[in-house]
PDB file of N, CA and C in Angstrom:
ATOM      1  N   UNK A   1      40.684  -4.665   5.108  1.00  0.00           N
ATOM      2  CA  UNK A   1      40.651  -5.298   6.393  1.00  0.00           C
ATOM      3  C   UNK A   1      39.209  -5.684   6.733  1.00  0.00           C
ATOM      4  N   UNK A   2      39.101  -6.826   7.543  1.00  0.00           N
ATOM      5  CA  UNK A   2      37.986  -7.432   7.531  1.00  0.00           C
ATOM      6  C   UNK A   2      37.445  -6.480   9.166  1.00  0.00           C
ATOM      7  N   UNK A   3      36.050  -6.145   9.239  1.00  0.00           N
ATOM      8  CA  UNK A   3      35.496  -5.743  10.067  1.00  0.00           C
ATOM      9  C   UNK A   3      34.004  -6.116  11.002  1.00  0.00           C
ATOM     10  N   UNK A   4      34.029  -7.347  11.881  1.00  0.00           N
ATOM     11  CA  UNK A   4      33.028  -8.301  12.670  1.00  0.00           C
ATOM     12  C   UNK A   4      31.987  -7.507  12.782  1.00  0.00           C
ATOM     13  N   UNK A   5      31.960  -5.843  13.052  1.00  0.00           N
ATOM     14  CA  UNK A   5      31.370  -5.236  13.628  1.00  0.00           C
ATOM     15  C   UNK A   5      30.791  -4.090  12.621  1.00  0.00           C
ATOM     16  N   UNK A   6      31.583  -4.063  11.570  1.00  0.00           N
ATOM     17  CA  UNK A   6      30.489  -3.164  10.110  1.00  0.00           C
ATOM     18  C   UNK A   6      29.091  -3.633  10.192  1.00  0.00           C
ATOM     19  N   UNK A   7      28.227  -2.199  10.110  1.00  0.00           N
ATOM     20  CA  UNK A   7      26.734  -2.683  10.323  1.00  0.00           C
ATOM     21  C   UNK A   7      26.418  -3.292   8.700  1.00  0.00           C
ATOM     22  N   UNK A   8      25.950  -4.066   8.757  1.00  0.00           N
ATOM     23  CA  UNK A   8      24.700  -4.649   7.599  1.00  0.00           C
ATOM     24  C   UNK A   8      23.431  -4.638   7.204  1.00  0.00           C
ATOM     25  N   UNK A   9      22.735  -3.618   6.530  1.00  0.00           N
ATOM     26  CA  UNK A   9      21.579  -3.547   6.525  1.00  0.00           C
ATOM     27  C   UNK A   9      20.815  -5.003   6.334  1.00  0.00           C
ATOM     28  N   UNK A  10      20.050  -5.365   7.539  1.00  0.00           N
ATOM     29  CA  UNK A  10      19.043  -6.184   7.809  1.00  0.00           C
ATOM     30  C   UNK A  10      17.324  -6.057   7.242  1.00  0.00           C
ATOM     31  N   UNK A  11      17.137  -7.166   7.395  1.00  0.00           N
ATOM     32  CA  UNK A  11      15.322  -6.774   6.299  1.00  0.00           C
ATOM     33  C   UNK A  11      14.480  -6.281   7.201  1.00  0.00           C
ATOM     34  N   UNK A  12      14.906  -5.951   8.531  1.00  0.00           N
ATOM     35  CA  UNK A  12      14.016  -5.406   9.325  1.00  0.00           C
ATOM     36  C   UNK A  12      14.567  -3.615   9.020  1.00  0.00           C
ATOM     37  N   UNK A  13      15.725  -3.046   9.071  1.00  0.00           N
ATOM     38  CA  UNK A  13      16.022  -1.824   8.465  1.00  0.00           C
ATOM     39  C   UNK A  13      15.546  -2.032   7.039  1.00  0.00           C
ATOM     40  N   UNK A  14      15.600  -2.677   6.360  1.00  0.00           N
ATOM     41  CA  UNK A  14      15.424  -2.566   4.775  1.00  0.00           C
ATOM     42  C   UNK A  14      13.614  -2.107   4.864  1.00  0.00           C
ATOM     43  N   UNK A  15      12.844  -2.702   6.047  1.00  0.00           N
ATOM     44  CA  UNK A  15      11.457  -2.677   6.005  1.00  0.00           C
ATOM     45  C   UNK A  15      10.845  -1.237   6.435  1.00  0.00           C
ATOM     46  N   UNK A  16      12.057  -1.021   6.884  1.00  0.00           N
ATOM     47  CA  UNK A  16      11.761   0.250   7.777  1.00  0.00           C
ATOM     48  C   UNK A  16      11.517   1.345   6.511  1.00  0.00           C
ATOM     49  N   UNK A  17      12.180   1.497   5.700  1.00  0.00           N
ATOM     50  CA  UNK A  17      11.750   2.747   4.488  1.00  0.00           C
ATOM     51  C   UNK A  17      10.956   2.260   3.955  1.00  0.00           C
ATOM     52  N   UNK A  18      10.040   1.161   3.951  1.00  0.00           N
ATOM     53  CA  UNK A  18       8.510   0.822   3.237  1.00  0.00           C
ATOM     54  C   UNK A  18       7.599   1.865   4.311  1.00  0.00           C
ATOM     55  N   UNK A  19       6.775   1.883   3.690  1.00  0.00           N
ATOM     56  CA  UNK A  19       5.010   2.677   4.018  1.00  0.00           C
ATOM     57  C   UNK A  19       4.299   1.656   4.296  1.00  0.00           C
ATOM     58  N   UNK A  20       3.162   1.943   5.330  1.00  0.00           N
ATOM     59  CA  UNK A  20       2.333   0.643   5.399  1.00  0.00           C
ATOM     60  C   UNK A  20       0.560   1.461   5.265  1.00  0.00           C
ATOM     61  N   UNK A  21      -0.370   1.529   4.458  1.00  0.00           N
ATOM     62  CA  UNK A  21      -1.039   2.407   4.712  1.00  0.00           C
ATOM     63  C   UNK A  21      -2.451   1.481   4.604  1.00  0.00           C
ATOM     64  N   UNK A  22      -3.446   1.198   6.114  1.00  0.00           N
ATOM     65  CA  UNK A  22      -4.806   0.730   5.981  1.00  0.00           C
ATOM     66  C   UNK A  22      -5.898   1.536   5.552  1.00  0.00           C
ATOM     67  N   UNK A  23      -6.482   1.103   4.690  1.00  0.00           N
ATOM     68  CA  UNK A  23      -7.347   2.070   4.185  1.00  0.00           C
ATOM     69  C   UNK A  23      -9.277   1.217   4.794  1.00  0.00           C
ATOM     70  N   UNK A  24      -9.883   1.867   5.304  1.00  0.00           N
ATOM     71  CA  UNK A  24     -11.321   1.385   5.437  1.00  0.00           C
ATOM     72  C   UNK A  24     -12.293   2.126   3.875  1.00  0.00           C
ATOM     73  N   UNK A  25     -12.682   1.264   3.182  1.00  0.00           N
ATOM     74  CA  UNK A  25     -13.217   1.257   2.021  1.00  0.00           C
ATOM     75  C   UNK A  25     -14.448   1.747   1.669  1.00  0.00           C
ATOM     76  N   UNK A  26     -15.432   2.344   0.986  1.00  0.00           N
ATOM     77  CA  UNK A  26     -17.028   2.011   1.109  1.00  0.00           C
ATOM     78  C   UNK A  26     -17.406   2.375  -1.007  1.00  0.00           C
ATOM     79  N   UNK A  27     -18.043   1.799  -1.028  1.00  0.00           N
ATOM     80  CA  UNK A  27     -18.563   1.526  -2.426  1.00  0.00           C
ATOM     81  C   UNK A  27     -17.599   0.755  -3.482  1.00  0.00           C
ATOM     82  N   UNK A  28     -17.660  -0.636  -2.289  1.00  0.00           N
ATOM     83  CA  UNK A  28     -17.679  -1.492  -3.276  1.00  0.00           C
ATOM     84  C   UNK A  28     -18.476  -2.839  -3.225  1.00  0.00           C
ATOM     85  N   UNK A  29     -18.941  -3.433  -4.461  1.00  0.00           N
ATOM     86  CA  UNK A  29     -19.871  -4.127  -5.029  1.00  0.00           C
ATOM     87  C   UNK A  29     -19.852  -5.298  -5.153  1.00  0.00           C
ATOM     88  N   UNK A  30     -18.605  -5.918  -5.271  1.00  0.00           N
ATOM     89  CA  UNK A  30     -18.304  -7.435  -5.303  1.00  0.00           C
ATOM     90  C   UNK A  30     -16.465  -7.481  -5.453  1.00  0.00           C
ATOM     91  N   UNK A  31     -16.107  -8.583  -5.571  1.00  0.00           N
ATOM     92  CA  UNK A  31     -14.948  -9.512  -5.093  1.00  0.00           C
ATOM     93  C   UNK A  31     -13.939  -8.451  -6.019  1.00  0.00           C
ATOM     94  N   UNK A  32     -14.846  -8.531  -7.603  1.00  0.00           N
ATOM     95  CA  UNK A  32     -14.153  -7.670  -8.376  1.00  0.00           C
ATOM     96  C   UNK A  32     -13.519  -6.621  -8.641  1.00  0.00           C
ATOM     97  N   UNK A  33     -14.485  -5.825  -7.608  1.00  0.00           N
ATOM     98  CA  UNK A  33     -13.952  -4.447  -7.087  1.00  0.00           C
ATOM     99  C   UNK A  33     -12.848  -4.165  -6.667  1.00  0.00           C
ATOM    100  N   UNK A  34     -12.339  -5.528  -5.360  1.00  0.00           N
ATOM    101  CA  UNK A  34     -10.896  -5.317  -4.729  1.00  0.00           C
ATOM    102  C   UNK A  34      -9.860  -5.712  -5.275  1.00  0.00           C
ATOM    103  N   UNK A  35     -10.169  -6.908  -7.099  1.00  0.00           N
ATOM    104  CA  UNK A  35      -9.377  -6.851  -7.853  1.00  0.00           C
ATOM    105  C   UNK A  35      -9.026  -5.706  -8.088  1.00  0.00           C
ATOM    106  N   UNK A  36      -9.634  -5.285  -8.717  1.00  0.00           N
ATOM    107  CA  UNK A  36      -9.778  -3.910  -9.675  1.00  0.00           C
ATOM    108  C   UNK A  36      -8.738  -2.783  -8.902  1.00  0.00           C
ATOM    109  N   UNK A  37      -9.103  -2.375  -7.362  1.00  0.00           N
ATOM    110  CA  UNK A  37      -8.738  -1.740  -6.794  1.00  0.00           C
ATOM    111  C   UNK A  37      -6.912  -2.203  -6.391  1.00  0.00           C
ATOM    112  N   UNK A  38      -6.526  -3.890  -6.415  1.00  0.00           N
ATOM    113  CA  UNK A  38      -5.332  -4.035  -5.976  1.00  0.00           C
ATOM    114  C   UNK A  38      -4.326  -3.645  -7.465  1.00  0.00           C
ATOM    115  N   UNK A  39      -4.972  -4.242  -8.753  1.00  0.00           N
ATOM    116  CA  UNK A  39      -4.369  -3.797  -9.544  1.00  0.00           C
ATOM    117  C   UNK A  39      -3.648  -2.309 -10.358  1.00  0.00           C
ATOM    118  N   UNK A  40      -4.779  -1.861  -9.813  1.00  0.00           N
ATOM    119  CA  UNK A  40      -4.826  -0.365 -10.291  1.00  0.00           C
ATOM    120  C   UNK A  40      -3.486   0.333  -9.142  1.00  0.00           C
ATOM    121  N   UNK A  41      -3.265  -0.032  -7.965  1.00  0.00           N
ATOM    122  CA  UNK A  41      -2.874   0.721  -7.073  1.00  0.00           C
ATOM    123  C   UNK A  41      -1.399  -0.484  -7.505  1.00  0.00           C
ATOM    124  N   UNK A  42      -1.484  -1.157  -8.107  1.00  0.00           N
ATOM    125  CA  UNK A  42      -0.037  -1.755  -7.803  1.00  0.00           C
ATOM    126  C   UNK A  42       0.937  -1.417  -9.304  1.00  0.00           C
ATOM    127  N   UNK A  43      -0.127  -1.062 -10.205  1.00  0.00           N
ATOM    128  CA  UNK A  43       0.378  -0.194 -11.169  1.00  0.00           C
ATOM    129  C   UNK A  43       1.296   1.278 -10.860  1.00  0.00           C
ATOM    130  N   UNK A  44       0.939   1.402  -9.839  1.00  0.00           N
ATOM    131  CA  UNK A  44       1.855   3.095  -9.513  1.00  0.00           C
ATOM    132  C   UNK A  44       2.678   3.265  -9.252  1.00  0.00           C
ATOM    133  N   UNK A  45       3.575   3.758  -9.330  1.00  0.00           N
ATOM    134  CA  UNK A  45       5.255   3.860  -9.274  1.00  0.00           C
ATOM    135  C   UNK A  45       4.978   3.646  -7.594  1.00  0.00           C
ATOM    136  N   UNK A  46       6.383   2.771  -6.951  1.00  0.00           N
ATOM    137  CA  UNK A  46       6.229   3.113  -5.177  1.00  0.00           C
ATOM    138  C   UNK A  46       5.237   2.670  -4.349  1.00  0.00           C
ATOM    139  N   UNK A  47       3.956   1.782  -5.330  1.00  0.00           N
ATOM    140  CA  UNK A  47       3.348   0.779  -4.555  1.00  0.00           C
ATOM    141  C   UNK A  47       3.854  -0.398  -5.031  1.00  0.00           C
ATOM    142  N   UNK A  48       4.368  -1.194  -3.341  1.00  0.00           N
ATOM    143  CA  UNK A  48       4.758  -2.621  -3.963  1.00  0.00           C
ATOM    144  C   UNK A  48       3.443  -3.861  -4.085  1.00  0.00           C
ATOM    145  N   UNK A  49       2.502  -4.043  -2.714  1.00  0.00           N
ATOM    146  CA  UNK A  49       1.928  -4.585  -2.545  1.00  0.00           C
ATOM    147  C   UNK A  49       0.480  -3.930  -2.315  1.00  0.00           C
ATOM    148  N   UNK A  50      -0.401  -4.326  -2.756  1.00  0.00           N
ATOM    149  CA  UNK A  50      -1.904  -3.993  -2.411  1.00  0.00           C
ATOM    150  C   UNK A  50      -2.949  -5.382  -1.966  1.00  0.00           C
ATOM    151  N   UNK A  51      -3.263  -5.231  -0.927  1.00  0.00           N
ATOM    152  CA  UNK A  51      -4.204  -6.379  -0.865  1.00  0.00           C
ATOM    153  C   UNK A  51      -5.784  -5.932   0.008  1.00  0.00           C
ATOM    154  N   UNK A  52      -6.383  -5.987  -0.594  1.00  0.00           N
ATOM    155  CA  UNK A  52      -7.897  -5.250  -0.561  1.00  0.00           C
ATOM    156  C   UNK A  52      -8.634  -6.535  -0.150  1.00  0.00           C
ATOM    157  N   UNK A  53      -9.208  -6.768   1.279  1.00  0.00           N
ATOM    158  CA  UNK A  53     -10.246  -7.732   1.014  1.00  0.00           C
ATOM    159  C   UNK A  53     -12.014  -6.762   1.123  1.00  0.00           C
ATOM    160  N   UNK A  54     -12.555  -7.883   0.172  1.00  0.00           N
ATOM    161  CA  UNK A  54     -14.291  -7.184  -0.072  1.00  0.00           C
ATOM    162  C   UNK A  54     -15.291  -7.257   0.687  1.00  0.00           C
ATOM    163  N   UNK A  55     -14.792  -8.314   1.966  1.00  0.00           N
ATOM    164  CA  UNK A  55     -15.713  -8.745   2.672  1.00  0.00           C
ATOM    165  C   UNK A  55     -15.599  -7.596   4.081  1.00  0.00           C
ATOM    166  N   UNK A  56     -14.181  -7.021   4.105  1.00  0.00           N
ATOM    167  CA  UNK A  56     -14.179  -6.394   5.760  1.00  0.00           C
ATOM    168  C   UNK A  56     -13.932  -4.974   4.910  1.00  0.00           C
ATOM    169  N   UNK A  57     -14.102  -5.127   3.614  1.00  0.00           N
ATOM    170  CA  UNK A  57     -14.167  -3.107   2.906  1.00  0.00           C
ATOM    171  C   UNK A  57     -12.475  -2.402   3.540  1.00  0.00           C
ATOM    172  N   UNK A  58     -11.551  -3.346   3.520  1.00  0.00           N
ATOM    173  CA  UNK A  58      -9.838  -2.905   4.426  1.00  0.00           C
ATOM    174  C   UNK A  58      -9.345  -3.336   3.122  1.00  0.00           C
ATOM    175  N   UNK A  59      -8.393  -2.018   2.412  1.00  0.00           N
ATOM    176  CA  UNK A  59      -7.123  -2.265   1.769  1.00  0.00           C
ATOM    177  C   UNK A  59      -5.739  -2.187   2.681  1.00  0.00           C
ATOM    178  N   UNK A  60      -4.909  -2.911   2.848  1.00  0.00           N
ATOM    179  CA  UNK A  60      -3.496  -2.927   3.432  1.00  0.00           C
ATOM    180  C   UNK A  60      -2.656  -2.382   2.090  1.00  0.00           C
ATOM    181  N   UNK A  61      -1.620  -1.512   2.182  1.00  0.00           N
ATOM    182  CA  UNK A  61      -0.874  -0.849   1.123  1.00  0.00           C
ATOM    183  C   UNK A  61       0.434  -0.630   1.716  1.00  0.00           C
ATOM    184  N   UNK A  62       0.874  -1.370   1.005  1.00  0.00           N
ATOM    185  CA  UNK A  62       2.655  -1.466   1.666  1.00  0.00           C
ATOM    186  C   UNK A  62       3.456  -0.823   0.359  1.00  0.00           C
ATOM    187  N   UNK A  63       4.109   0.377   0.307  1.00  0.00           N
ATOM    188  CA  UNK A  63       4.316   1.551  -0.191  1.00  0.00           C
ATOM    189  C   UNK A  63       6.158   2.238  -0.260  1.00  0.00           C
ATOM    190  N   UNK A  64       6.504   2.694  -1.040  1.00  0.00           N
ATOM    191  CA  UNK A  64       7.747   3.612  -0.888  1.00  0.00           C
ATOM    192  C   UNK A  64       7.532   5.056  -0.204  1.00  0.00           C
ATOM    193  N   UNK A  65       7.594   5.450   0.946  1.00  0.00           N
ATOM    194  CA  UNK A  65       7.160   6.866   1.345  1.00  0.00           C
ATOM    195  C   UNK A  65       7.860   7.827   0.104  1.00  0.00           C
ATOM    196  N   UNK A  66       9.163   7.382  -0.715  1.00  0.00           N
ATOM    197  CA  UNK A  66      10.125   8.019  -1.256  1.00  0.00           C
ATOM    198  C   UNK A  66       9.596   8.584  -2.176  1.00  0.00           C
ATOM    199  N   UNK A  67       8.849   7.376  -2.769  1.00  0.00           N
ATOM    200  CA  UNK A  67       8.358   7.428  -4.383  1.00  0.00           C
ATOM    201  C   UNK A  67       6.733   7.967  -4.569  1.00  0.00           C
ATOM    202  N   UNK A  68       6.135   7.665  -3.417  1.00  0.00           N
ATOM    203  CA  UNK A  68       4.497   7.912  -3.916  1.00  0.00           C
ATOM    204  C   UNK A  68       4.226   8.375  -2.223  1.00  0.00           C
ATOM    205  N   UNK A  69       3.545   9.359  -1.956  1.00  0.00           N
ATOM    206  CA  UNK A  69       2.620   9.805  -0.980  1.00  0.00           C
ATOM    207  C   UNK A  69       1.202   8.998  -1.195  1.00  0.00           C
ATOM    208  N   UNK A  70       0.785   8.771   0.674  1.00  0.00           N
ATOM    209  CA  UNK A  70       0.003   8.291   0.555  1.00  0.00           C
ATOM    210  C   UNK A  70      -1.759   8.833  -0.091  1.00  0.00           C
ATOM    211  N   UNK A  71      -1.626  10.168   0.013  1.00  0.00           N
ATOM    212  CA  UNK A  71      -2.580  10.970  -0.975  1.00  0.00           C
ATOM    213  C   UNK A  71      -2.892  10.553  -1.940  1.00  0.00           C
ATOM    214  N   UNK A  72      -1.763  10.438  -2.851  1.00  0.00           N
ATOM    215  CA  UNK A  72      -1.823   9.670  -4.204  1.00  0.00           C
ATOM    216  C   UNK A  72      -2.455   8.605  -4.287  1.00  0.00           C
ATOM    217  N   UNK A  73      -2.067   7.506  -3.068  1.00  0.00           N
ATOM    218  CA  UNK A  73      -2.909   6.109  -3.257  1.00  0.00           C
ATOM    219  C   UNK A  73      -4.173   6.481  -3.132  1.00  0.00           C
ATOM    220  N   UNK A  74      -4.932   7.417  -1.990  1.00  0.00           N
ATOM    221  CA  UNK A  74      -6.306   7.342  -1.759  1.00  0.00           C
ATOM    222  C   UNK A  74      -6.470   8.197  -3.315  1.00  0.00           C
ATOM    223  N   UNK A  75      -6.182   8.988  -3.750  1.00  0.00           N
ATOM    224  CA  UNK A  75      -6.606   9.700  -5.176  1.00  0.00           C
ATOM    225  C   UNK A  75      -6.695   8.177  -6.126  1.00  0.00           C
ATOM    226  N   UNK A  76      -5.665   7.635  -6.058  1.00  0.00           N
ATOM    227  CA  UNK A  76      -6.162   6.797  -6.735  1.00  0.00           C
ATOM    228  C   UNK A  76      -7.988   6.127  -6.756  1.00  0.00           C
ATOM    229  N   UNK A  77      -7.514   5.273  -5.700  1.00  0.00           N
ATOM    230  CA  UNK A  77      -8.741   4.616  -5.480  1.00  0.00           C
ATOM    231  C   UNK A  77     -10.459   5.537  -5.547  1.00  0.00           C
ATOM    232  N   UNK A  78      -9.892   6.968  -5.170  1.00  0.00           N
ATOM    233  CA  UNK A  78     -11.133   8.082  -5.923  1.00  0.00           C
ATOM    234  C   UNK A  78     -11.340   8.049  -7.351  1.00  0.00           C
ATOM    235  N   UNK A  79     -10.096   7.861  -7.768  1.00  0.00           N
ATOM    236  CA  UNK A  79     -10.511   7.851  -9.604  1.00  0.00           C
ATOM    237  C   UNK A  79     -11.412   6.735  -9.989  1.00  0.00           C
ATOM    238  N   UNK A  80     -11.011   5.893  -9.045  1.00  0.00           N
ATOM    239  CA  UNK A  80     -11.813   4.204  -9.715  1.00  0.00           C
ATOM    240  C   UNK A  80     -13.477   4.478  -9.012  1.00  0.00           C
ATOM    241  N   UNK A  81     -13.672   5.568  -8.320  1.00  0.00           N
ATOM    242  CA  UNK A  81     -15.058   5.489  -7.868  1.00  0.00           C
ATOM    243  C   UNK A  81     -15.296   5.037  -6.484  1.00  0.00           C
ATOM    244  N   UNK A  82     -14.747   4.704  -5.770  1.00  0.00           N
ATOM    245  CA  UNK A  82     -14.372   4.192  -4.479  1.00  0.00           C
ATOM    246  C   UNK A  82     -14.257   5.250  -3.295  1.00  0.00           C
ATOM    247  N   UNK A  83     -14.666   5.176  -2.134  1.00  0.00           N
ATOM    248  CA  UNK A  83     -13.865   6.223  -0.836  1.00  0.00           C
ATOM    249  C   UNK A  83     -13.131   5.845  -0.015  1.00  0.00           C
ATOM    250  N   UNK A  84     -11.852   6.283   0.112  1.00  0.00           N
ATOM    251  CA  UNK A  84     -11.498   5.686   1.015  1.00  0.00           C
ATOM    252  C   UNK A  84     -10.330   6.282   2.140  1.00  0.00           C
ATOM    253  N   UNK A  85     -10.601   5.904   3.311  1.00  0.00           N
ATOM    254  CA  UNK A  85     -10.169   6.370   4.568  1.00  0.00           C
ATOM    255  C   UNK A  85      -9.325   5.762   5.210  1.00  0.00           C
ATOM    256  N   UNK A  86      -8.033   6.368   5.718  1.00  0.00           N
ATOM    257  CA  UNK A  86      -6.789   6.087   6.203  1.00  0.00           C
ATOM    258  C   UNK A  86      -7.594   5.888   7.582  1.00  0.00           C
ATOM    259  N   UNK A  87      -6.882   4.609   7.967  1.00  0.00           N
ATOM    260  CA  UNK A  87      -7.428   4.188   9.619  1.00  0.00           C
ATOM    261  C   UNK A  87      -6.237   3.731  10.110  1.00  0.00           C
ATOM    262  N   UNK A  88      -4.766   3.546   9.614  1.00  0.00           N
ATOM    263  CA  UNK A  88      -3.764   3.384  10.097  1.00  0.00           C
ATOM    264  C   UNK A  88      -2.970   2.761   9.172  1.00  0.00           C
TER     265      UNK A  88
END
């Protein structure tokens, strides 16, 4: 039987179990760096998106809370030599 009123998960619920994590940056050196830094972090299980700009030292990290804690991402970016601080 057909039902008007069965809920449908929407991309605004679908968005809702993503992570969103800003990170404020310090030691990095050029453009390359925030390559370096988006690739590395988009390699990890449960990060979908990384986008690091070099000029304002801000990574944005849009994330699976399920799959990866956000610990992990900043450990990451410690391994590559980098510091970096959750600001929202």
């Amino acid at each position: 039987m057909f039902n008007l009123f069965r809920h449908k998960p929407t991309n605004s619920s679908l968005r809702a179990k993503r992570g969103n994590l800003v990170l404020k940056l310090s030691g990095l050196h050029c453009s390359s760096c925030a390559v370096n830094i988006d690739l590395s972090l988009e390699d990890l299980p449960g990060v979908a998106n990384s986008t690091t700009n070099y000029a304002k030292s801000i990574s944005t990290i849009d994330f699976d809370p399920e799959k990866i804690d956000p610990k992990k991402i900043i450990a990451e970016i410690t391994k590559l030599g980098y510091q970096a601080k959750n600001i929202g």
